[in-house]
Every structure is written in C-alpha cells, then in structure tokens.
N, C-alpha and C. Protein backbone atom coordinates (compact mmCIF):
# COMPACT_ATOMS: atom_id res chain seq x y z
N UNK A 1 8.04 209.18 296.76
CA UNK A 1 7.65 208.11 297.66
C UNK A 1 8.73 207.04 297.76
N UNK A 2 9.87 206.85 296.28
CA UNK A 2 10.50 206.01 296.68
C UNK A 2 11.58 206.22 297.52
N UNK A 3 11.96 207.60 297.50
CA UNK A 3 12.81 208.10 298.59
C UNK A 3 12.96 207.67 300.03
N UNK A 4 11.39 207.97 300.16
CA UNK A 4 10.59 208.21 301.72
C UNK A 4 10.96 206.17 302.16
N UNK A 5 10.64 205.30 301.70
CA UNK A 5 11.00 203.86 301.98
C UNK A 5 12.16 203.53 302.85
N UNK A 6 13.23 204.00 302.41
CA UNK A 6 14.56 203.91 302.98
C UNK A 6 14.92 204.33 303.53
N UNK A 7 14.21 205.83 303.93
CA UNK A 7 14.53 206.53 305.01
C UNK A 7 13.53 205.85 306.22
N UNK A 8 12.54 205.64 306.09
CA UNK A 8 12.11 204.99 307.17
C UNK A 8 12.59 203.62 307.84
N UNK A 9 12.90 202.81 306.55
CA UNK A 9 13.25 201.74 306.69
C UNK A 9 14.82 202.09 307.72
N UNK A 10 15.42 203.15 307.74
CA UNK A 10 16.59 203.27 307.99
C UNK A 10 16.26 203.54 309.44
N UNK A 11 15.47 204.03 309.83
CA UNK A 11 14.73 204.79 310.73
C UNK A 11 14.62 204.10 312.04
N UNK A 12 13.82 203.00 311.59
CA UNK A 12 13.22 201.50 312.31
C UNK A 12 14.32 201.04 312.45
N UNK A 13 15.24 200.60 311.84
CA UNK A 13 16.67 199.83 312.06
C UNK A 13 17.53 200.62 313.50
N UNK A 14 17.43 201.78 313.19
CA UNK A 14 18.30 202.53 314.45
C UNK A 14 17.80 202.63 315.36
N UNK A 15 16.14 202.58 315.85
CA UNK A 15 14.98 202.38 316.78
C UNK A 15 15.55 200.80 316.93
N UNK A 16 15.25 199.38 316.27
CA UNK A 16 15.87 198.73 316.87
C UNK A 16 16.75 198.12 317.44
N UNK A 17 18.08 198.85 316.83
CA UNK A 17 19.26 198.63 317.21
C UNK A 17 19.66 198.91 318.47
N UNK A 18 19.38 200.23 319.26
CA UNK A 18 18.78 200.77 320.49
C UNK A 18 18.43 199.88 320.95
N UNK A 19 17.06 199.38 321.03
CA UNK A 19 16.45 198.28 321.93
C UNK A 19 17.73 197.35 322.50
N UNK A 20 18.68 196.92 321.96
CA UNK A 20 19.88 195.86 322.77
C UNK A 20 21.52 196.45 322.38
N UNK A 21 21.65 197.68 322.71
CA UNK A 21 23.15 198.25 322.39
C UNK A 21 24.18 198.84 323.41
N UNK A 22 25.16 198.12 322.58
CA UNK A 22 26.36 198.32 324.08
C UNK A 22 26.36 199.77 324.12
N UNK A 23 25.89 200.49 323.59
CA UNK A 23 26.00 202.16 324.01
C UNK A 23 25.11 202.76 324.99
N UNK A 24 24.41 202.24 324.94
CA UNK A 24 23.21 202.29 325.95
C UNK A 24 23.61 202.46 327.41
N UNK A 25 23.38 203.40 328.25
CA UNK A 25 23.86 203.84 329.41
C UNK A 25 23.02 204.79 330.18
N UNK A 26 22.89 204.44 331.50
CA UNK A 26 21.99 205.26 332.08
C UNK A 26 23.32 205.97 333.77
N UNK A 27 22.87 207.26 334.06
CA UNK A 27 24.05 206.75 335.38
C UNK A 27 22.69 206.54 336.24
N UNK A 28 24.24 206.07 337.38
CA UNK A 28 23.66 205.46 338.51
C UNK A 28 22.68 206.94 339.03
N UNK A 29 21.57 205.77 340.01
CA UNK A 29 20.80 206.26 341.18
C UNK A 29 21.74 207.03 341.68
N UNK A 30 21.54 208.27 342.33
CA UNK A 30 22.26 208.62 343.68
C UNK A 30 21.45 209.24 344.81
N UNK A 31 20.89 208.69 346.09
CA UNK A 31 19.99 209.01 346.59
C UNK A 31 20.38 210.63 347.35
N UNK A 32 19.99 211.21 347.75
CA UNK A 32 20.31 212.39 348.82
C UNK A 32 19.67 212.14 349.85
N UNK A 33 20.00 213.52 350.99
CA UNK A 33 19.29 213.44 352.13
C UNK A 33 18.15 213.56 352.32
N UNK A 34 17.29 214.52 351.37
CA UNK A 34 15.75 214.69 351.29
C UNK A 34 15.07 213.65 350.45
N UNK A 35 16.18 213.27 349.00
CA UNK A 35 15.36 212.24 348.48
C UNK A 35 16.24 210.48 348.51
N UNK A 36 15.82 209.51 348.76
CA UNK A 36 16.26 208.05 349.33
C UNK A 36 15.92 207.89 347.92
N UNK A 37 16.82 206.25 347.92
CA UNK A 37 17.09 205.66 345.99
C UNK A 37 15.30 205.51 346.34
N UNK A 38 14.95 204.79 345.21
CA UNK A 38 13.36 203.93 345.51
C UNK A 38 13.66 202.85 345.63
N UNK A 39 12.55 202.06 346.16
CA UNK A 39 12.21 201.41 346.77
C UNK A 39 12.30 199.95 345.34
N UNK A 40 13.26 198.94 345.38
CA UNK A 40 13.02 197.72 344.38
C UNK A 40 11.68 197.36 344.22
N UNK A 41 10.89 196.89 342.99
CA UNK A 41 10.23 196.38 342.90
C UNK A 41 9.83 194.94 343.41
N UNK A 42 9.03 194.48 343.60
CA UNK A 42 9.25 192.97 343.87
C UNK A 42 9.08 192.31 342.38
N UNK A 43 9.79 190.92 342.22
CA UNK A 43 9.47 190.03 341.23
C UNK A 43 7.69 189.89 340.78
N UNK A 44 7.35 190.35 339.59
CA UNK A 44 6.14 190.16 339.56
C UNK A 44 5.69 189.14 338.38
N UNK A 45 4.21 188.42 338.27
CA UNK A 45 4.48 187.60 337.30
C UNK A 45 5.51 186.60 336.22
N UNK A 46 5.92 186.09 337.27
CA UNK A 46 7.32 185.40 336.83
C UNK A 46 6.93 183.59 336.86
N UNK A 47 6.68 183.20 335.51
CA UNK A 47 6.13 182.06 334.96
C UNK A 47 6.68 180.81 335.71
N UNK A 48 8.18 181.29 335.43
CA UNK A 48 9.01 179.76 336.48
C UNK A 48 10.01 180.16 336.80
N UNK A 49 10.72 179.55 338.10
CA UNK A 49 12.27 179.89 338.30
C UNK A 49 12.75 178.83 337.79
N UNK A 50 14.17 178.80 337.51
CA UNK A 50 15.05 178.07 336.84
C UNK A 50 16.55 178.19 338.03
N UNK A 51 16.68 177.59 338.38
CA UNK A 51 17.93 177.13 339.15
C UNK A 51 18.13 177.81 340.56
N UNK A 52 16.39 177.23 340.92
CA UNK A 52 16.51 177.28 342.56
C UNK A 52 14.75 177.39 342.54
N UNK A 53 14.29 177.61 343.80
CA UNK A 53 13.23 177.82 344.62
C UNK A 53 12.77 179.35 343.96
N UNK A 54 11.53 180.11 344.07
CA UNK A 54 10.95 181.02 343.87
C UNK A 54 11.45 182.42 344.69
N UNK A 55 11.84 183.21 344.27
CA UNK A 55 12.56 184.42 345.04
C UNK A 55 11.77 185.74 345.09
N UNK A 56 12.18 186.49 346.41
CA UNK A 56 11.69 187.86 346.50
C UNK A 56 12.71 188.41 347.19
N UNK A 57 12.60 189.95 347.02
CA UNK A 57 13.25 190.71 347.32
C UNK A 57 12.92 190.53 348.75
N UNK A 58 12.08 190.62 349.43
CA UNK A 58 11.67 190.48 351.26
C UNK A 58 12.56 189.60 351.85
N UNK A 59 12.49 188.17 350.78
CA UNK A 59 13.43 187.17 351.75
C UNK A 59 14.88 187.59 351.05
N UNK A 60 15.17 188.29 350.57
CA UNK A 60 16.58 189.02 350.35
C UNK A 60 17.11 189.89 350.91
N UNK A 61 16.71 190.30 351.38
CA UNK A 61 16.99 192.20 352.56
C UNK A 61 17.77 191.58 353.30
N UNK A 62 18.85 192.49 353.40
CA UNK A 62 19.98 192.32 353.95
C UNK A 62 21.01 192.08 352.91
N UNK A 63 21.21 191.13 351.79
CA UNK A 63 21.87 190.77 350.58
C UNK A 63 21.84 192.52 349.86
N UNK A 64 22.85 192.68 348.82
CA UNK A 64 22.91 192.74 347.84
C UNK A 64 22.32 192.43 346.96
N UNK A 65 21.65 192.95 346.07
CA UNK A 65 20.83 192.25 345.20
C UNK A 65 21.22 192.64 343.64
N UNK A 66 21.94 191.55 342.41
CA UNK A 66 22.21 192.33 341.26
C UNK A 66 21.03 191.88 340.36
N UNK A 67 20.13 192.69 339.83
CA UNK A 67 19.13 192.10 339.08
C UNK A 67 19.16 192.42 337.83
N UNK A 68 19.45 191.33 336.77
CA UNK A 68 19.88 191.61 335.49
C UNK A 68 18.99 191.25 334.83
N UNK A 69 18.21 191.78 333.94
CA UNK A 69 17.45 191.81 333.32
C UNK A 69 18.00 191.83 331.51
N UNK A 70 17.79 190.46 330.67
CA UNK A 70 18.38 189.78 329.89
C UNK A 70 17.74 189.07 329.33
N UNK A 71 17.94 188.76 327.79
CA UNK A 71 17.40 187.52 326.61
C UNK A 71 18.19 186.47 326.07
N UNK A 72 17.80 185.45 326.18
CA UNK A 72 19.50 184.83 325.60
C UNK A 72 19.84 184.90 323.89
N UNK A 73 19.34 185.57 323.08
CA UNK A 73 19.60 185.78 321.83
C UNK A 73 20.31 187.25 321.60
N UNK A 74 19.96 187.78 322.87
CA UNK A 74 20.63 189.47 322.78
C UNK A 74 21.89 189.26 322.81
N UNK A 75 23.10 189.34 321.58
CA UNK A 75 24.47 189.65 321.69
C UNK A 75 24.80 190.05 322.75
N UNK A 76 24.57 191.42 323.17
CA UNK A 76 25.11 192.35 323.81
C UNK A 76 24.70 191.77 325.34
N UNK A 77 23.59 190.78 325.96
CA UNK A 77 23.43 189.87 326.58
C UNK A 77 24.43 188.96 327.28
N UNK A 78 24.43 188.42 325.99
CA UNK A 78 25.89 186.68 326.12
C UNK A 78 26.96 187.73 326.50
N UNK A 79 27.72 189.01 325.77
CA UNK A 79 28.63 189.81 325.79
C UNK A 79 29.25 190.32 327.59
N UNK A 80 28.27 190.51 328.32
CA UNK A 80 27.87 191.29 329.97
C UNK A 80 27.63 189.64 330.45
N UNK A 81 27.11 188.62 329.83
CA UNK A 81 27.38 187.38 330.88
C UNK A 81 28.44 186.66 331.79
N UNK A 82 29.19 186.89 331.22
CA UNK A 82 30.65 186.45 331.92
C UNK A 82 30.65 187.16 332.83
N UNK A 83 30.99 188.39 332.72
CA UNK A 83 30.94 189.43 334.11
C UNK A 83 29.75 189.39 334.95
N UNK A 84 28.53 189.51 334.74
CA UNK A 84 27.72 188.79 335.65
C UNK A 84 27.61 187.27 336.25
N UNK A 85 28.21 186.26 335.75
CA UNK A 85 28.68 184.82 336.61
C UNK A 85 29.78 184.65 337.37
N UNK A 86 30.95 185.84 337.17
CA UNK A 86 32.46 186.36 337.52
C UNK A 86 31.06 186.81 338.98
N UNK A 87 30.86 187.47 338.81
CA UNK A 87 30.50 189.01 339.76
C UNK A 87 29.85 187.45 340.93
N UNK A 88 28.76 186.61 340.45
CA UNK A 88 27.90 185.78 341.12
C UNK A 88 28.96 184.46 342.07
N UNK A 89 30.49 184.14 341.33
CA UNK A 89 31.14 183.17 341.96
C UNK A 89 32.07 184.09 342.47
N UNK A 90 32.52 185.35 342.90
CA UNK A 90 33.39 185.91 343.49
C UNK A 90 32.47 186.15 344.64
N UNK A 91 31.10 186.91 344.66
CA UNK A 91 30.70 187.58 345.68
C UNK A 91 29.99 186.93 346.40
N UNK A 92 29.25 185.90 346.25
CA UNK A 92 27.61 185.17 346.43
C UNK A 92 28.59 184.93 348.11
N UNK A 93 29.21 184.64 348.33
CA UNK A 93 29.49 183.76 349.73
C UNK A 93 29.78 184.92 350.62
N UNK A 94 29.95 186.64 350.56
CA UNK A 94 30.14 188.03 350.89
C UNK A 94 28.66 188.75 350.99
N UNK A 95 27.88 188.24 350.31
CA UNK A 95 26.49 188.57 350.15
C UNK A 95 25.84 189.08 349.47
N UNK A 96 26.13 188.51 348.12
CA UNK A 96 25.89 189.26 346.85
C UNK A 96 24.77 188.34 346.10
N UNK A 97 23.20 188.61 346.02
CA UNK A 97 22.61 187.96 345.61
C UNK A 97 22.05 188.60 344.17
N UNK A 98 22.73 187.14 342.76
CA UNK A 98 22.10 187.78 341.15
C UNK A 98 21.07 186.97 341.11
N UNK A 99 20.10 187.89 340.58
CA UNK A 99 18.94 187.16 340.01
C UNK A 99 18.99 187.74 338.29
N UNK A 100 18.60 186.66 337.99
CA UNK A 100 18.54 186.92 336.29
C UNK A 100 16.81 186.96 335.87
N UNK A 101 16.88 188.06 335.17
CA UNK A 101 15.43 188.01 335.03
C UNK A 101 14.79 188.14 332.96
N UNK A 102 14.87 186.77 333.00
CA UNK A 102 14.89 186.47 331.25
C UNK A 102 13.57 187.27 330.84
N UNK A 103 13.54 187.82 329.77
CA UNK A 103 12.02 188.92 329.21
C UNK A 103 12.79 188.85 328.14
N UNK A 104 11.86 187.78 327.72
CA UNK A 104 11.74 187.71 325.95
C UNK A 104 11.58 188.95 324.87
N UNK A 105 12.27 188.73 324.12
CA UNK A 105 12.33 189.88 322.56
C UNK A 105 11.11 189.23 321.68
N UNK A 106 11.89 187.95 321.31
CA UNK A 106 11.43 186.72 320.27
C UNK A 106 10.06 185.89 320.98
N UNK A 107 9.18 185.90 320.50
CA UNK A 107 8.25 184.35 320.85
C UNK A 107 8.90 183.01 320.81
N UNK A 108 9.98 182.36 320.10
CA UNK A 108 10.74 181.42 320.65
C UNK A 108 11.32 181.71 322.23
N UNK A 109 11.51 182.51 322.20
CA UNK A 109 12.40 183.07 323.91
C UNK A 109 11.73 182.57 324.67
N UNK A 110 10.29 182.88 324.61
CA UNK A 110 9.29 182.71 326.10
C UNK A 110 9.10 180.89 326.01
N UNK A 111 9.45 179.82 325.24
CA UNK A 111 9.56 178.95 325.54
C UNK A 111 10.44 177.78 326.59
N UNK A 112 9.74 177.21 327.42
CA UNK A 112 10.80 176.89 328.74
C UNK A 112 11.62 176.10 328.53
N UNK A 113 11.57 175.48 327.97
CA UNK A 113 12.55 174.46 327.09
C UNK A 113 14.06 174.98 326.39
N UNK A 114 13.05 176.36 325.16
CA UNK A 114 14.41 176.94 325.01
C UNK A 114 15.02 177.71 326.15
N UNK A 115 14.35 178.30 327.36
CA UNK A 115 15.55 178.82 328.21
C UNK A 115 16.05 178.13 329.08
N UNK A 116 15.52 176.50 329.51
CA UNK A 116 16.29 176.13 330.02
C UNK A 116 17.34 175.47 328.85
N UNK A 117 17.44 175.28 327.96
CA UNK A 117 18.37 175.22 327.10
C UNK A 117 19.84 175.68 327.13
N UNK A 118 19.22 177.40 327.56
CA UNK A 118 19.82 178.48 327.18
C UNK A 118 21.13 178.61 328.60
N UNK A 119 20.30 178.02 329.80
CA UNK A 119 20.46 178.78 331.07
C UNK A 119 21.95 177.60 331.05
N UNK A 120 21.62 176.06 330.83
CA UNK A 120 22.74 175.22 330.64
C UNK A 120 23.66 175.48 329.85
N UNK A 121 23.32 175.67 328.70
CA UNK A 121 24.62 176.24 327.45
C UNK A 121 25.32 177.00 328.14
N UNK A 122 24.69 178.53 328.69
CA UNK A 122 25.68 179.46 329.23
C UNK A 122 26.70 179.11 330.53
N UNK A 123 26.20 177.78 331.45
CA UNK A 123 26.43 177.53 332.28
C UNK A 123 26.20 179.02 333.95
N UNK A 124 25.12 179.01 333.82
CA UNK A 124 23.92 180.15 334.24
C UNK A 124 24.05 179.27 335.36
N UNK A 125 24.57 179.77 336.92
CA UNK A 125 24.03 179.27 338.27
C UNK A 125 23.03 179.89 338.94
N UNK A 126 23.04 181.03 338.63
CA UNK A 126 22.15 181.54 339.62
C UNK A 126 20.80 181.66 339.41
N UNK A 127 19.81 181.88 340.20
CA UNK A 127 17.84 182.17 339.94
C UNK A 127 18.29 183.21 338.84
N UNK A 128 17.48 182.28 338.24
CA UNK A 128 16.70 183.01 336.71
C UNK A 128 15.14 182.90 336.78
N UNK A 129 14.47 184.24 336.63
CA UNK A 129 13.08 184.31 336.67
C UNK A 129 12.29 184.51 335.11
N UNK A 130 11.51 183.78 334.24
CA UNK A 130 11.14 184.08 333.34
C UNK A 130 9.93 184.66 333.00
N UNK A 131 10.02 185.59 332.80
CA UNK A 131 9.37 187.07 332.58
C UNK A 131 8.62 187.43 331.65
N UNK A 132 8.07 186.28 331.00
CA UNK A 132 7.44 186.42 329.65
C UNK A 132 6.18 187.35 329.67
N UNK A 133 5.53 187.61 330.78
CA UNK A 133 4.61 188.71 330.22
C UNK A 133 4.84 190.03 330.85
N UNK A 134 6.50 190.66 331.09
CA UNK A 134 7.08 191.86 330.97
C UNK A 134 6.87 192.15 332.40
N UNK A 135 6.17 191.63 333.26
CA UNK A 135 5.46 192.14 334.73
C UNK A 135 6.55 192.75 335.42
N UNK A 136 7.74 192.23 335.38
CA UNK A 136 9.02 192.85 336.57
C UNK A 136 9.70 193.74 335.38
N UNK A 137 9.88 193.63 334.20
CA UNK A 137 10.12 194.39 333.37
C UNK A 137 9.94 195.87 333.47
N UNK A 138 8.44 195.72 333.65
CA UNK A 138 7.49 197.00 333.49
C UNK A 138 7.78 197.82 334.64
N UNK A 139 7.83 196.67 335.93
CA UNK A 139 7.46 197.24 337.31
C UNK A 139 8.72 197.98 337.63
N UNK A 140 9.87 197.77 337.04
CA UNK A 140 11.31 197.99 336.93
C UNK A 140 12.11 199.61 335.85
N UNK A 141 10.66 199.51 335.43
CA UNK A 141 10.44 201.07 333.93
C UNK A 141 11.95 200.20 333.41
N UNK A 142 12.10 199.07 333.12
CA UNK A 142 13.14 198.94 331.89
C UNK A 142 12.81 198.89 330.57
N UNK A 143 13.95 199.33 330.16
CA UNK A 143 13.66 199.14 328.50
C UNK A 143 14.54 198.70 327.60
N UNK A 144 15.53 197.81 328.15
CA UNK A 144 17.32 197.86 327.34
C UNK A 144 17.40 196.71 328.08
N UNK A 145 17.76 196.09 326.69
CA UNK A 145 18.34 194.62 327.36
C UNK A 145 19.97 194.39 326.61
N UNK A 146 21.34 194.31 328.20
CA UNK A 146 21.10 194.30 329.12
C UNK A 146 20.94 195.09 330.18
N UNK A 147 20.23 195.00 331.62
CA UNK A 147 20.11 196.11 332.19
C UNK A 147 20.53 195.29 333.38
N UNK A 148 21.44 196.06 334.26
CA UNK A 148 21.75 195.68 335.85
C UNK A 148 20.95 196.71 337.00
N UNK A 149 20.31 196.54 337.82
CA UNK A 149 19.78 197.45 338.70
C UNK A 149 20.75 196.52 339.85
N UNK A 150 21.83 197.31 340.64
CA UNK A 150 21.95 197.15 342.09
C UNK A 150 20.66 197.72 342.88
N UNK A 151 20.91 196.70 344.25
CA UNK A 151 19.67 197.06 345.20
C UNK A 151 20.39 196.52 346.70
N UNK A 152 20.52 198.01 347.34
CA UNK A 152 21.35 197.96 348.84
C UNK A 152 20.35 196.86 349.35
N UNK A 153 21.42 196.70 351.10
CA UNK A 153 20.62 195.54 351.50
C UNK A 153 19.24 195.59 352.44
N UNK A 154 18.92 197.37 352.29
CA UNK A 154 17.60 198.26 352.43
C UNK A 154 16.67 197.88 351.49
N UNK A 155 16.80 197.26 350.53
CA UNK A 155 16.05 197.29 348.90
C UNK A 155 15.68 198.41 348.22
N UNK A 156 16.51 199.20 348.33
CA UNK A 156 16.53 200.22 347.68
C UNK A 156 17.48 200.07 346.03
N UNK A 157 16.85 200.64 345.04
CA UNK A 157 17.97 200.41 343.80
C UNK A 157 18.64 201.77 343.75
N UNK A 158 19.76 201.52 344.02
CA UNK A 158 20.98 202.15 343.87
C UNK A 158 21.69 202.43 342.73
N UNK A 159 21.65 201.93 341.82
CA UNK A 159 22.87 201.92 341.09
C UNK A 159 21.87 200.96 339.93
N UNK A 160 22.40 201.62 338.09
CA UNK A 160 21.99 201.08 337.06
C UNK A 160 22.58 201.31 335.99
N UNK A 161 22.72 200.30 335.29
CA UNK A 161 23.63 200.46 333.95
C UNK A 161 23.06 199.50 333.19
N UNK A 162 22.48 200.08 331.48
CA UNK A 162 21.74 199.42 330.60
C UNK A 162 23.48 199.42 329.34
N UNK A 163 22.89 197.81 329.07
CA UNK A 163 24.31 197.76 328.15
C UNK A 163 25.54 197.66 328.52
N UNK A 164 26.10 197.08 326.97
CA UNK A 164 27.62 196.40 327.79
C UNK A 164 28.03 197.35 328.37
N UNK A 165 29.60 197.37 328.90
CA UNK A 165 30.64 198.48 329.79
C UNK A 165 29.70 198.11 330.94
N UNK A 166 31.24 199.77 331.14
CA UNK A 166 31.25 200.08 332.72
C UNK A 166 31.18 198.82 333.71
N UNK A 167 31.81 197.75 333.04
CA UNK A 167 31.85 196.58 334.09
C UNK A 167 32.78 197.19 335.89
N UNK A 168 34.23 197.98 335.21
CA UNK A 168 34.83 197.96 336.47
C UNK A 168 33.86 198.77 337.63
N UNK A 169 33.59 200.23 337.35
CA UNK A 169 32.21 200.70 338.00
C UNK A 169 31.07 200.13 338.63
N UNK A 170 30.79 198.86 337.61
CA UNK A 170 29.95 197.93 338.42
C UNK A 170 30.14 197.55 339.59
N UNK A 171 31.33 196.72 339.42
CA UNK A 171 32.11 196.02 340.41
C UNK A 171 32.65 196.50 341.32
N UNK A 172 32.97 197.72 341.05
CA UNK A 172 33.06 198.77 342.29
C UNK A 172 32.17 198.97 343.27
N UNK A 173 30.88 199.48 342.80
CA UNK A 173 29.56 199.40 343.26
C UNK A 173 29.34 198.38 344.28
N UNK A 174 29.23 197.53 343.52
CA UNK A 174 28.94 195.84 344.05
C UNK A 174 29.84 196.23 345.55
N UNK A 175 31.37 196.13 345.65
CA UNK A 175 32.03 196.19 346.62
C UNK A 175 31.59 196.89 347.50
N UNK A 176 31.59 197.89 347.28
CA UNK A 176 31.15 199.46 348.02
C UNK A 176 30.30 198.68 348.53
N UNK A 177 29.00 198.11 348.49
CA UNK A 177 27.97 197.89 348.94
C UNK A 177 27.99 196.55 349.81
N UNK A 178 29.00 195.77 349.34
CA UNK A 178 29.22 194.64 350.22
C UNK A 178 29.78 194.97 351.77
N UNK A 179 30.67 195.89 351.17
CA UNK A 179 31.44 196.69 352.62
C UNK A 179 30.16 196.95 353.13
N UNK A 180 29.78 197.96 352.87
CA UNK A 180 28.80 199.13 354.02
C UNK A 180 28.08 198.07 354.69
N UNK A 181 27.91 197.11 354.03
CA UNK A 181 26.75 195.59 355.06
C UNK A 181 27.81 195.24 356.04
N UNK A 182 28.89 195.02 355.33
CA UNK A 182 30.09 194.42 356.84
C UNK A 182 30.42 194.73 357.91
N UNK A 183 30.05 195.83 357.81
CA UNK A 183 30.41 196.54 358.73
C UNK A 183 29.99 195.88 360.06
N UNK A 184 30.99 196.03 361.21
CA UNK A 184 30.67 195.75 362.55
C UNK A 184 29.45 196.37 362.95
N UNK A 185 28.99 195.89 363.55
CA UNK A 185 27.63 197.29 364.79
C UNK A 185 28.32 197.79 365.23
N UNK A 186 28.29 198.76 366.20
CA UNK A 186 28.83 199.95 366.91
C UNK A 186 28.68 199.66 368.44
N UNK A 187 29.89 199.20 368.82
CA UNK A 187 29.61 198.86 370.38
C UNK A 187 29.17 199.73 371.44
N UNK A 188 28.30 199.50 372.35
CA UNK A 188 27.95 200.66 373.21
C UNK A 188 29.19 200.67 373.96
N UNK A 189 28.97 201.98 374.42
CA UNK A 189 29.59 202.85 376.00
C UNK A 189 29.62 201.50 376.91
N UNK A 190 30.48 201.14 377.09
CA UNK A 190 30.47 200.36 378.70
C UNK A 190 29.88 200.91 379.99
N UNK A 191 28.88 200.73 380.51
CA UNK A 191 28.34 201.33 381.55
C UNK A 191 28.75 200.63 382.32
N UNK A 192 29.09 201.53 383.76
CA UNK A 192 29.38 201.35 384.96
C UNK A 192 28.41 200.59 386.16
C-alpha cells in the first residue's frame, strides 16, 4: 500500500500538469467541401466585461475573431500574453477582433477585483469576459488553458491551438484571414 501512494500521487501531478502545458496542442480546424468549420459559439454566461461594453459574436461578423481563453495565474497564460496583445495592437485597425475570455482554475480567480487587478498589471486592452461559471468554456468543448480558437469573418472557428507555441502559425492564420476579408468585391461585366 505504501508503494501504491506515490504512484498515484505521481499520477494526479501529470493529470494536472496537462490541465495548463506548453505541450499541449491541438491542429487546426480544416473545413472541406461537404463538411464547413462549425459554427462559434456565442459568449455565454459571462459575469462582467472588463475593458469595454458587452460583446457577441453577431455584432462581430465580418471581424476576425481571436478568442483566448485564459487565467491569470496560469504560467503558460502570462507566457502566450505578449503575443496575444502584439497580435491585438498590430491587427485590431485590419480587423482583427481579441476577446479574452478569463475561466478561473483557483476560487481567488473568479474574484472581480482580483481580475481587474490582473487585466491592469498585464496591461490587457482588449474585452475580457469573465467566465466564472465555465458557460463559454463548456460551449467552446475547451479544456487547456491557454487556448486560441480563430473564427473567420463567417463565425465559423477555423483554426485552434491549446498552449504555448506555434505563435508564427498563429499569426499566419490571423493574416491569411485578414486578407481573404480584404479582398475587393468582384466587379460586374459592364453592360451595354
């Protein structure tokens, strides 16, 4: 029996280590012709916004949408922040809309105080939605914090990566997707 302790104990440690690790990787969505990405969730149960007005994906269509889903005590969190505020002051004026969507680990987390704390320390501009009872979490099947879901300007999620890396890929993405919106319309035929 005293064996059996440490192996479990060892067990649980690598189960939670998982829960927030830069190894953590999913690939991207890739939709086909018979099957389209799905469809974004909308923001659900989201307690308060923090650095702006209340957001949805509806009044977003057309944007880019990067939705990062994040704790501010998760290392591997603070680690992918820079590149997500890089990604938010390069693109936002091209049409790149981040929403940060905080979902507590800790019961200190879900306090508003500590995340607006959190959102100033990091110097955090963009909508942050706090997520304390998992609702966009869930609606999102995440499970890894951090997680990025791109979402074309169809609202479709495209593209996902749980955990640090693959920043340049990201950012690739991101582009790719800024283009395909830029695009001119297609002028008609001049009729006679």
């Amino acid at each position: 029996m005293n064996k059996l302790k440490p192996l479990v104990m060892l067990l649980a440690a690598c189960v939670f280590a998982s829960a927030c690790s830069p190894q953590v990787q999913a690939d991207p969505v890739e939709p086909t012709h018979t099957s389209p990405a799905p469809t974004a969730p909308e923001f659900k149960g989201i307690g308060h916004w923090l650095n702006g007005p209340p957001q949805t994906l509806q009044q977003l269509r057309g944007k880019v949408v990067l939705v990062e889903f994040w704790t501010y005590s998760c290392i591997n969190c603070i680690h992918v922040m820079p590149y997500v505020k890089q990604w938010h002051a390069t693109y936002k004026d091209q049409g790149l809309a981040v929403i940060g969507v905080h979902t507590p680990e800790y019961g200190y987390e879900k306090q508003l105080d500590n995340l607006q704390a959190a959102v100033k320390r990091f110097g955090i501009t963009y909508p942050v939605a706090q997520d304390n009872g998992y609702e966009t979490w869930n609606a999102y099947g995440n499970q890894y914090w951090p997680a990025l879901y791109l979402i074309d300007q169809d609202g479709r999620v495209v593209y996902q990566h749980f955990g640090e890396g693959g920043y340049a890929q990201t950012e690739a993405k991101i582009r790719q997707l800024l283009a395909q919106g830029s695009k001119p319309a297609a002028i008609p035929p001049h009729s006679p």
